[in-house]
C-alpha atoms as a PDB file:
ATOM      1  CA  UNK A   1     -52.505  37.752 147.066  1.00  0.00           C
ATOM      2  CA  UNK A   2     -49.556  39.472 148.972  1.00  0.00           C
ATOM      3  CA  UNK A   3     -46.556  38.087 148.044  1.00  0.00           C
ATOM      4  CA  UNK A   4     -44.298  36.078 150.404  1.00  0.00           C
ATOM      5  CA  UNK A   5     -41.166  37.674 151.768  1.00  0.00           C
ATOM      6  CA  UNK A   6     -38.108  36.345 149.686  1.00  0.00           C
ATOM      7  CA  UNK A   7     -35.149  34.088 150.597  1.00  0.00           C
ATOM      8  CA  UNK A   8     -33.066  35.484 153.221  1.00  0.00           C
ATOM      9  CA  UNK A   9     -32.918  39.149 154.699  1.00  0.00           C
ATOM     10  CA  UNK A  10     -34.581  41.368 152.593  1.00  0.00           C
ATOM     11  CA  UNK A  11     -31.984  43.806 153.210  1.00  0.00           C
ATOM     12  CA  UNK A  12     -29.101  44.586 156.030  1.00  0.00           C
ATOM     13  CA  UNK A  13     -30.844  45.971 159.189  1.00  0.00           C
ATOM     14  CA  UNK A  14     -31.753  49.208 159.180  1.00  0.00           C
ATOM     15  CA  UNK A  15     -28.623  51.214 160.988  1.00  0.00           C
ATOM     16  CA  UNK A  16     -28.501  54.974 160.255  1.00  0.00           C
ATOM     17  CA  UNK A  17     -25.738  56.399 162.634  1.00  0.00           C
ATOM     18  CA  UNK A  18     -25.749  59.774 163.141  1.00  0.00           C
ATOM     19  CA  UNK A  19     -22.326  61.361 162.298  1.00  0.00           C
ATOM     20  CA  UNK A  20     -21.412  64.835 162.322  1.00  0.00           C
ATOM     21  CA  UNK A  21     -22.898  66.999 159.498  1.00  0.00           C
ATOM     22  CA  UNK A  22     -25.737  63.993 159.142  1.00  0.00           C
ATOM     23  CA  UNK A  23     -29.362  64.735 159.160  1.00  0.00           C
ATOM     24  CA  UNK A  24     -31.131  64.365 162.730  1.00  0.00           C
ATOM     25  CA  UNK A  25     -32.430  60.878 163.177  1.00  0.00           C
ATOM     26  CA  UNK A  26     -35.863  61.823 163.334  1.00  0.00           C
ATOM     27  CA  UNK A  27     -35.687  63.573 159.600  1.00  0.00           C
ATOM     28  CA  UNK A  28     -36.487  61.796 156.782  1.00  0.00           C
ATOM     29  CA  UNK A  29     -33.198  61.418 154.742  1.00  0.00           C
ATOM     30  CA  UNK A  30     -33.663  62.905 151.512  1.00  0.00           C
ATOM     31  CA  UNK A  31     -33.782  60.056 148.795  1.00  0.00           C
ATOM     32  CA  UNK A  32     -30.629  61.526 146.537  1.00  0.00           C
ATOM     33  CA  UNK A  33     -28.499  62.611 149.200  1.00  0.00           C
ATOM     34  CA  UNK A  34     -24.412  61.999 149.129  1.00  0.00           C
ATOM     35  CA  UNK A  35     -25.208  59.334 145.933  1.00  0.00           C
ATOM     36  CA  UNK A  36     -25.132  59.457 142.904  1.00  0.00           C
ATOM     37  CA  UNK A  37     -28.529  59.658 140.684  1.00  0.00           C
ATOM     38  CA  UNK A  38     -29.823  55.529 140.540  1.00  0.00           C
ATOM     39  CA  UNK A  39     -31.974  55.732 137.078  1.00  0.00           C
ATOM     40  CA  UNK A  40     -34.348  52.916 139.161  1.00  0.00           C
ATOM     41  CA  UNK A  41     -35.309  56.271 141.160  1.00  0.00           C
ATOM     42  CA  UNK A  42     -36.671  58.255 138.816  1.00  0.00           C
ATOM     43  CA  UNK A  43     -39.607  55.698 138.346  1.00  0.00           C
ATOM     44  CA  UNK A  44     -40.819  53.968 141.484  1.00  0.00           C
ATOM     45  CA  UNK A  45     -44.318  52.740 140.168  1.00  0.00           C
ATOM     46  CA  UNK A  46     -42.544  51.251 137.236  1.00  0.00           C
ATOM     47  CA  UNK A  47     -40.030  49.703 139.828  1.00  0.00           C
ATOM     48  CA  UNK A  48     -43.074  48.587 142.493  1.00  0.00           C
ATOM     49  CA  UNK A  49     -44.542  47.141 139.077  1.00  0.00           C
ATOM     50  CA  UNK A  50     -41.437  44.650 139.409  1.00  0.00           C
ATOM     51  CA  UNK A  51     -41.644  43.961 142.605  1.00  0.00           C
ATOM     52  CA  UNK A  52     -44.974  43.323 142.442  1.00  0.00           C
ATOM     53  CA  UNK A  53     -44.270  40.337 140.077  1.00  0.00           C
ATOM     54  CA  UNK A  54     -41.361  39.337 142.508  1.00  0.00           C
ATOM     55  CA  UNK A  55     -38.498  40.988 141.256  1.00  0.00           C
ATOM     56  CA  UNK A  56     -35.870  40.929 144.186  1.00  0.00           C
ATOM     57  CA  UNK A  57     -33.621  43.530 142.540  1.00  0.00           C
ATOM     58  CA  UNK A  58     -36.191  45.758 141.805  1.00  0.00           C
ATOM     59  CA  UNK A  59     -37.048  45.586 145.430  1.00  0.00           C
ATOM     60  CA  UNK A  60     -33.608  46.397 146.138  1.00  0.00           C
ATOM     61  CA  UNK A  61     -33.746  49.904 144.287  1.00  0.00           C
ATOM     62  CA  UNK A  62     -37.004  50.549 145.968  1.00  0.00           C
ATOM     63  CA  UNK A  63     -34.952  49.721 149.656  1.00  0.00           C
ATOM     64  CA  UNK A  64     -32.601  52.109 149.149  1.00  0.00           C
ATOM     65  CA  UNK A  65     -34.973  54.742 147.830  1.00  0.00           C
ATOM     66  CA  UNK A  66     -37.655  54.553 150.403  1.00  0.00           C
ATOM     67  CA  UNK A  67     -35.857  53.108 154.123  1.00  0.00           C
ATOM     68  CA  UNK A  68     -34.607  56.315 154.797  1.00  0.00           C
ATOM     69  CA  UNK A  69     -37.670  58.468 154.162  1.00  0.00           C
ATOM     70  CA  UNK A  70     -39.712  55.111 156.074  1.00  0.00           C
ATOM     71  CA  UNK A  71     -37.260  54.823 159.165  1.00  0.00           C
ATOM     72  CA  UNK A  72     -37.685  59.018 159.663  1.00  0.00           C
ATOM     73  CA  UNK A  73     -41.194  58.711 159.791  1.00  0.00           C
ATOM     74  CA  UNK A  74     -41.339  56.025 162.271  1.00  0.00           C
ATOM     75  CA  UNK A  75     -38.430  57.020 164.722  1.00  0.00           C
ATOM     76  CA  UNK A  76     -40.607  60.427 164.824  1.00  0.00           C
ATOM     77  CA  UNK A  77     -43.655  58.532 166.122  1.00  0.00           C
ATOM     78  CA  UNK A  78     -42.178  55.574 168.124  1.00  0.00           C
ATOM     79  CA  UNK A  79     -39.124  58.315 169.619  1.00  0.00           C
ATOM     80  CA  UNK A  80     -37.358  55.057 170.045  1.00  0.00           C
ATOM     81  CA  UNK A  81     -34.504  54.179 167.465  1.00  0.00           C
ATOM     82  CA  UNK A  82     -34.049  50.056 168.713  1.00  0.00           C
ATOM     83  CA  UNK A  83     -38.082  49.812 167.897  1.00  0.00           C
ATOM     84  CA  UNK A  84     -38.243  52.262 165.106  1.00  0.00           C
ATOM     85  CA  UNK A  85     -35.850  50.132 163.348  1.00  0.00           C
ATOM     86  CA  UNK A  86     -38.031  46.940 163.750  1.00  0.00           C
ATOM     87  CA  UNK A  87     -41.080  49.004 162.434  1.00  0.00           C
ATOM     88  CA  UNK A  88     -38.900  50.403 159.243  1.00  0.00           C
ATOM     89  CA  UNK A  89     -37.793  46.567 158.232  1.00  0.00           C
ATOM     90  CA  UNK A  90     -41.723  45.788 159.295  1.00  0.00           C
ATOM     91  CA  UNK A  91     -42.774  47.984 156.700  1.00  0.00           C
ATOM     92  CA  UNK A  92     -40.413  47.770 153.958  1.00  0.00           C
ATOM     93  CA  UNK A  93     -41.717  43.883 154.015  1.00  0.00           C
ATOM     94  CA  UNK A  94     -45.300  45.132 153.698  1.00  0.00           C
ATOM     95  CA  UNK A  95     -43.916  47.308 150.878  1.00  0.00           C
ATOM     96  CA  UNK A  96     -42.843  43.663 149.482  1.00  0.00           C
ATOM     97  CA  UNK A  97     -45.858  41.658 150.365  1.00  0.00           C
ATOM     98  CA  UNK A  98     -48.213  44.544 149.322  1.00  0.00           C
ATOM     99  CA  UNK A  99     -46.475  45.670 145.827  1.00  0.00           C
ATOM    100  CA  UNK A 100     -49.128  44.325 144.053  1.00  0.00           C
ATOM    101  CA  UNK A 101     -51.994  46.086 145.454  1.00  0.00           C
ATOM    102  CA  UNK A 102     -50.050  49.499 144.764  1.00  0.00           C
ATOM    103  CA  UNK A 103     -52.173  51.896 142.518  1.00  0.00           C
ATOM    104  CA  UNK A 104     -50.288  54.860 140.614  1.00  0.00           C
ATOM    105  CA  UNK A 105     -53.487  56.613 140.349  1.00  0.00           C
ATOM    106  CA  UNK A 106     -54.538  56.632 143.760  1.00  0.00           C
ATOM    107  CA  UNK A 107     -50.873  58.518 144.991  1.00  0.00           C
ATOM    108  CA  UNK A 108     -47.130  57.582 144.535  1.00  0.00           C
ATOM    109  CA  UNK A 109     -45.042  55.502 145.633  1.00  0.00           C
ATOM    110  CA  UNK A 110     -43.362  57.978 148.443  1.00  0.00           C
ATOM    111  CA  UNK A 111     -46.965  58.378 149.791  1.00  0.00           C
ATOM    112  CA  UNK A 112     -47.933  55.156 150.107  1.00  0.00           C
ATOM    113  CA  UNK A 113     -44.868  53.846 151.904  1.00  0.00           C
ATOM    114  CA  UNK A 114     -45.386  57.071 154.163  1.00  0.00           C
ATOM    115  CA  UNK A 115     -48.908  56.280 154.994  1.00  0.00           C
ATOM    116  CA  UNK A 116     -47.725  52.699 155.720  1.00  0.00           C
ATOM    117  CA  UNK A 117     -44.914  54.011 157.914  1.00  0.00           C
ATOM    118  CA  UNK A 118     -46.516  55.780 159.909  1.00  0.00           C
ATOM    119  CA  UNK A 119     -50.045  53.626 160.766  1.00  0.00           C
ATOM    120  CA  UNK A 120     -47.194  50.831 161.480  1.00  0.00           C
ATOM    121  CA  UNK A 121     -45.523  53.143 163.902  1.00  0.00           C
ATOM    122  CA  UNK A 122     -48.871  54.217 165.572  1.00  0.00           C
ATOM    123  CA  UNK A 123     -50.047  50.753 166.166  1.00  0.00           C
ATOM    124  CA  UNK A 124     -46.480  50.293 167.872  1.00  0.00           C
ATOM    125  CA  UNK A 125     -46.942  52.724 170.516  1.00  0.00           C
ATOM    126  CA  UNK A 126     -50.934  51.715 170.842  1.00  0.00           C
ATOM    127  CA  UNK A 127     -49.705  48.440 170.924  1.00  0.00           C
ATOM    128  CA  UNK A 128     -46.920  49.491 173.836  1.00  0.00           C
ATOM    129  CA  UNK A 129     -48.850  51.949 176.005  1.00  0.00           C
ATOM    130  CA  UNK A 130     -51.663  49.048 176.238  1.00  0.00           C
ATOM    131  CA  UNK A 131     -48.923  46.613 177.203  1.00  0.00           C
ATOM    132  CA  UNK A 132     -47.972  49.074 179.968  1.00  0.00           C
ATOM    133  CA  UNK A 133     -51.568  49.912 180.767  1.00  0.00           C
ATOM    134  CA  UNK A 134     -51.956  45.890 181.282  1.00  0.00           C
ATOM    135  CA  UNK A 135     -49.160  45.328 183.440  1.00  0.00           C
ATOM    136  CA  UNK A 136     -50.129  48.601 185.706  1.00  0.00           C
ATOM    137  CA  UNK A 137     -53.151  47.162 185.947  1.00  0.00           C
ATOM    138  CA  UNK A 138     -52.319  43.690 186.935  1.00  0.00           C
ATOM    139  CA  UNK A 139     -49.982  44.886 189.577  1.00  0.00           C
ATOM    140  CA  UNK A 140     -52.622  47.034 191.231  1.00  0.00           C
ATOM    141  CA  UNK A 141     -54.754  44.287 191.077  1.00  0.00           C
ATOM    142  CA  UNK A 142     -52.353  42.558 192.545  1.00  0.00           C
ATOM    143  CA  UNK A 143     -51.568  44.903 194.943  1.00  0.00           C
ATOM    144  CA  UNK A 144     -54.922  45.355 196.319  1.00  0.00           C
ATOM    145  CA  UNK A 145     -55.764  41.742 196.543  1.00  0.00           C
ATOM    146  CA  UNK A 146     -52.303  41.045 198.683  1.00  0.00           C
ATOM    147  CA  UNK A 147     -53.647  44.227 201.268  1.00  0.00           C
ATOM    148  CA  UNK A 148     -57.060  42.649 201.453  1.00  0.00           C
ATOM    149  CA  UNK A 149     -56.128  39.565 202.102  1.00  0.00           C
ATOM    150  CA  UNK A 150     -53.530  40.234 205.035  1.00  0.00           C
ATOM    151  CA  UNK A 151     -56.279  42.487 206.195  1.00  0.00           C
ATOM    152  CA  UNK A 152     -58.726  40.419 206.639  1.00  0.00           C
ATOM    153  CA  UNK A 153     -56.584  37.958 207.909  1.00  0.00           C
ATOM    154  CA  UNK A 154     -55.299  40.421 210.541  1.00  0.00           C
ATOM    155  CA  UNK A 155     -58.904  41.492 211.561  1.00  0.00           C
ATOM    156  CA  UNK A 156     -60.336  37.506 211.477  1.00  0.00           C
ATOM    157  CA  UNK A 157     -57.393  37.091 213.463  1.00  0.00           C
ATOM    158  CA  UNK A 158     -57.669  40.162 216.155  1.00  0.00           C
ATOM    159  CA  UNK A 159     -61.540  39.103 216.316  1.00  0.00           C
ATOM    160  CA  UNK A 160     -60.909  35.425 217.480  1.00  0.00           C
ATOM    161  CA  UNK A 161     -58.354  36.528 220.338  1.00  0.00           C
ATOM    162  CA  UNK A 162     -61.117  38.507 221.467  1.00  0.00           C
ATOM    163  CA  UNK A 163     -63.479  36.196 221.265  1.00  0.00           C
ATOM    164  CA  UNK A 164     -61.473  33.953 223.012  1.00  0.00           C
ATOM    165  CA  UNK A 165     -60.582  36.029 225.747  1.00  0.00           C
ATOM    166  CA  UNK A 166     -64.241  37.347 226.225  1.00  0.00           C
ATOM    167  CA  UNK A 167     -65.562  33.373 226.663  1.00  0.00           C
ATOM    168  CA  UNK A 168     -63.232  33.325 229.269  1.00  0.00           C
ATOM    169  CA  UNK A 169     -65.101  35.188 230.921  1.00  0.00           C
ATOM    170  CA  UNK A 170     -68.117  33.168 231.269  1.00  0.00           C
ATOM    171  CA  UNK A 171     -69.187  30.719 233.396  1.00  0.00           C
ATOM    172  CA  UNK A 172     -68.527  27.010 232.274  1.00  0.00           C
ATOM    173  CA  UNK A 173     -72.157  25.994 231.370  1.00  0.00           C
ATOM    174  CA  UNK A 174     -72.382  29.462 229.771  1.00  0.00           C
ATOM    175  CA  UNK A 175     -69.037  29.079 227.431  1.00  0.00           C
ATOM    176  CA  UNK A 176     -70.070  24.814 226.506  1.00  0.00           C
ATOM    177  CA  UNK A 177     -73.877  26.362 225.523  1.00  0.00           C
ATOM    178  CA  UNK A 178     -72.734  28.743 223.670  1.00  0.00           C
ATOM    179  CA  UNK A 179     -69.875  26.781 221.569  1.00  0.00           C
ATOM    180  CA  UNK A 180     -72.449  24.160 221.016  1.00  0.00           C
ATOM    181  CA  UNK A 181     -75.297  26.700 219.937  1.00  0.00           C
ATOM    182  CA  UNK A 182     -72.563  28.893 217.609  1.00  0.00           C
ATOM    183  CA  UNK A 183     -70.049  26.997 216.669  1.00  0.00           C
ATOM    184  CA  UNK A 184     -71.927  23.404 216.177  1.00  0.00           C
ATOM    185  CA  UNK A 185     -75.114  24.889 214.857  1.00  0.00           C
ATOM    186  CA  UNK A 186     -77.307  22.613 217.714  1.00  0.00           C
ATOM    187  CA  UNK A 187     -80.681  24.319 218.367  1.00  0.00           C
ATOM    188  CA  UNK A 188     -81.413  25.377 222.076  1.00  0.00           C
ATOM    189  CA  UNK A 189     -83.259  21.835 223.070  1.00  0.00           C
ATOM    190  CA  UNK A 190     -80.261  20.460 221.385  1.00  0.00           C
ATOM    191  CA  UNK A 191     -77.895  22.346 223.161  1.00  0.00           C
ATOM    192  CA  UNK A 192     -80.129  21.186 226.619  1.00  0.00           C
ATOM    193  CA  UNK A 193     -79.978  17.704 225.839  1.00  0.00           C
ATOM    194  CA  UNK A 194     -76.238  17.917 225.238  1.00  0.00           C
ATOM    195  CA  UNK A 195     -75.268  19.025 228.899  1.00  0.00           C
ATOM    196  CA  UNK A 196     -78.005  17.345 230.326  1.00  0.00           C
ATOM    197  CA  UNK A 197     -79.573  20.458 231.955  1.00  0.00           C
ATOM    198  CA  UNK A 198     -83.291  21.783 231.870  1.00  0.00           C
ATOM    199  CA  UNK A 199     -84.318  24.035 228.836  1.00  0.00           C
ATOM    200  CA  UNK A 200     -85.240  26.893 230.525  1.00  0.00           C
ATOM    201  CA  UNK A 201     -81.768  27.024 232.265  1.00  0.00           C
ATOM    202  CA  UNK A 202     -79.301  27.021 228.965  1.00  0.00           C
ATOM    203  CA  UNK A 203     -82.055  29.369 227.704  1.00  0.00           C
ATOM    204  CA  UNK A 204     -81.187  31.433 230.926  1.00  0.00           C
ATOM    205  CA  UNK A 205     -77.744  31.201 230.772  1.00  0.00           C
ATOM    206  CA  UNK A 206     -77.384  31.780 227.313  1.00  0.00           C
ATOM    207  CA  UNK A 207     -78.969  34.997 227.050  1.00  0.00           C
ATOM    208  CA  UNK A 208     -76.425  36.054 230.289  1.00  0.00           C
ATOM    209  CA  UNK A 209     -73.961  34.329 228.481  1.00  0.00           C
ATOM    210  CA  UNK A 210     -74.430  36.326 224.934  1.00  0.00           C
ATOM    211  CA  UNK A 211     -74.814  39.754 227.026  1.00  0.00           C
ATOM    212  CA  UNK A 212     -71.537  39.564 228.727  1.00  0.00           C
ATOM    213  CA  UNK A 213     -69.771  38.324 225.201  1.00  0.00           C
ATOM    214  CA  UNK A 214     -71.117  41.604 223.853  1.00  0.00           C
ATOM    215  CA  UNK A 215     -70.175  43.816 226.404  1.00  0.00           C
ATOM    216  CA  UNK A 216     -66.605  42.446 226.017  1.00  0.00           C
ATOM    217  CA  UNK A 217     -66.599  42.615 222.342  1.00  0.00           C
ATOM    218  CA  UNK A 218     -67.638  46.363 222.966  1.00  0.00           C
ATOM    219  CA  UNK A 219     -70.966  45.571 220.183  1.00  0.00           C
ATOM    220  CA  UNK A 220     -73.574  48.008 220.374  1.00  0.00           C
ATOM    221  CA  UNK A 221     -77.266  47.593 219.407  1.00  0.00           C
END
């Protein structure tokens, strides 16, 4: 079972400044550098042992040996340092949680905080590009929906004036048959009833009625 994080910050956050002379931010820091030789060092499987059964100075020693060599890594995949340093303290608390499923014989330490490093890192920028992927996405969709809907608006809208204006055109038993036929949905004898007038006449002036709307309307058959 992975161990839960202990009390309080497991360490300071991560803040390597570069300063003249200093190794470029995305190189691993080399463990021993400007310090002087920690005898926890010279054993980290004995140390990850301890930590492994919980031993918060143990994981200390193992801090300081491995978050420079772990922040390197990262910053060298994520190329940001604000995220790279959330990745680094990500994966220095996996180092915590995970201690106990650390085997000597499958690599050492160094390698298996490496490995760790940099799949965390990866999964960051997955992780970031599909964020970016989703909100290009969203805003195209967005996009496209906004122009097709003032579109059709504009064309629904162009189409009625026309409409209008054609009807206008007709006579007035012409214009009532034809609102009553298309826009009410009442059959011919329906439509004859309504205005009182024969069948054969609204049939009549219908048919006039829906050949002058087209030629208006410029519709071709």
């Amino acid at each position: 079972m992975d161990a839960p994080p202990p009390d309080g910050p497991l360490r300071p956050p991560l803040r390597l400044p570069v300063t003249a002379g200093a190794a470029p931010v995305n190189q691993p820091i080399p463990f021993g550098a400007g310090r002087p030789e920690d005898p926890g060092r010279r054993d980290l499987a004995e140390t990850m042992q301890k930590v492994a059964h919980g031993d918060k100075q143990a994981f200390s020693v193992l801090y300081d040996a491995l978050a420079p060599m772990v922040f390197g890594i990262v910053v060298k995949v994520v190329r940001d340092r604000a995220q790279s340093e959330e990745v680094a303290q990500e994966v220095m608390i996996d180092l915590w949680r995970q201690a106990a499923r650390y085997r000597p014989d499958a690599g050492s330490v160094t390698t298996w905080a490496a490995t760790i490093a940099h799949r965390r890192a990866v999964d960051r920028v997955r992780s970031a590009q599909a964020a970016a992927d989703r909100e290009q996405a969203r805003a195209a969709r967005e996009h496209t929906t906004a122009f097709d809907e003032v579109a059709e608006q504009v064309e629904t809208r162009l189409e009625s004036e026309q409409v209008r204006r054609c009807m206008r055109g007709l006579t007035e038993l012409q214009r009532q048959a034809v609102n009553l036929a298309y826009y009410q949905g009442l059959t011919y004898r329906e439509v004859a009833e309504a205005l009182r007038t024969p069948l054969p006449t609204i049939k009549t002036r219908m048919r006039d009625g829906l050949i002058r709307l087209r030629d208006c309307m410029g519709v071709t058959t």
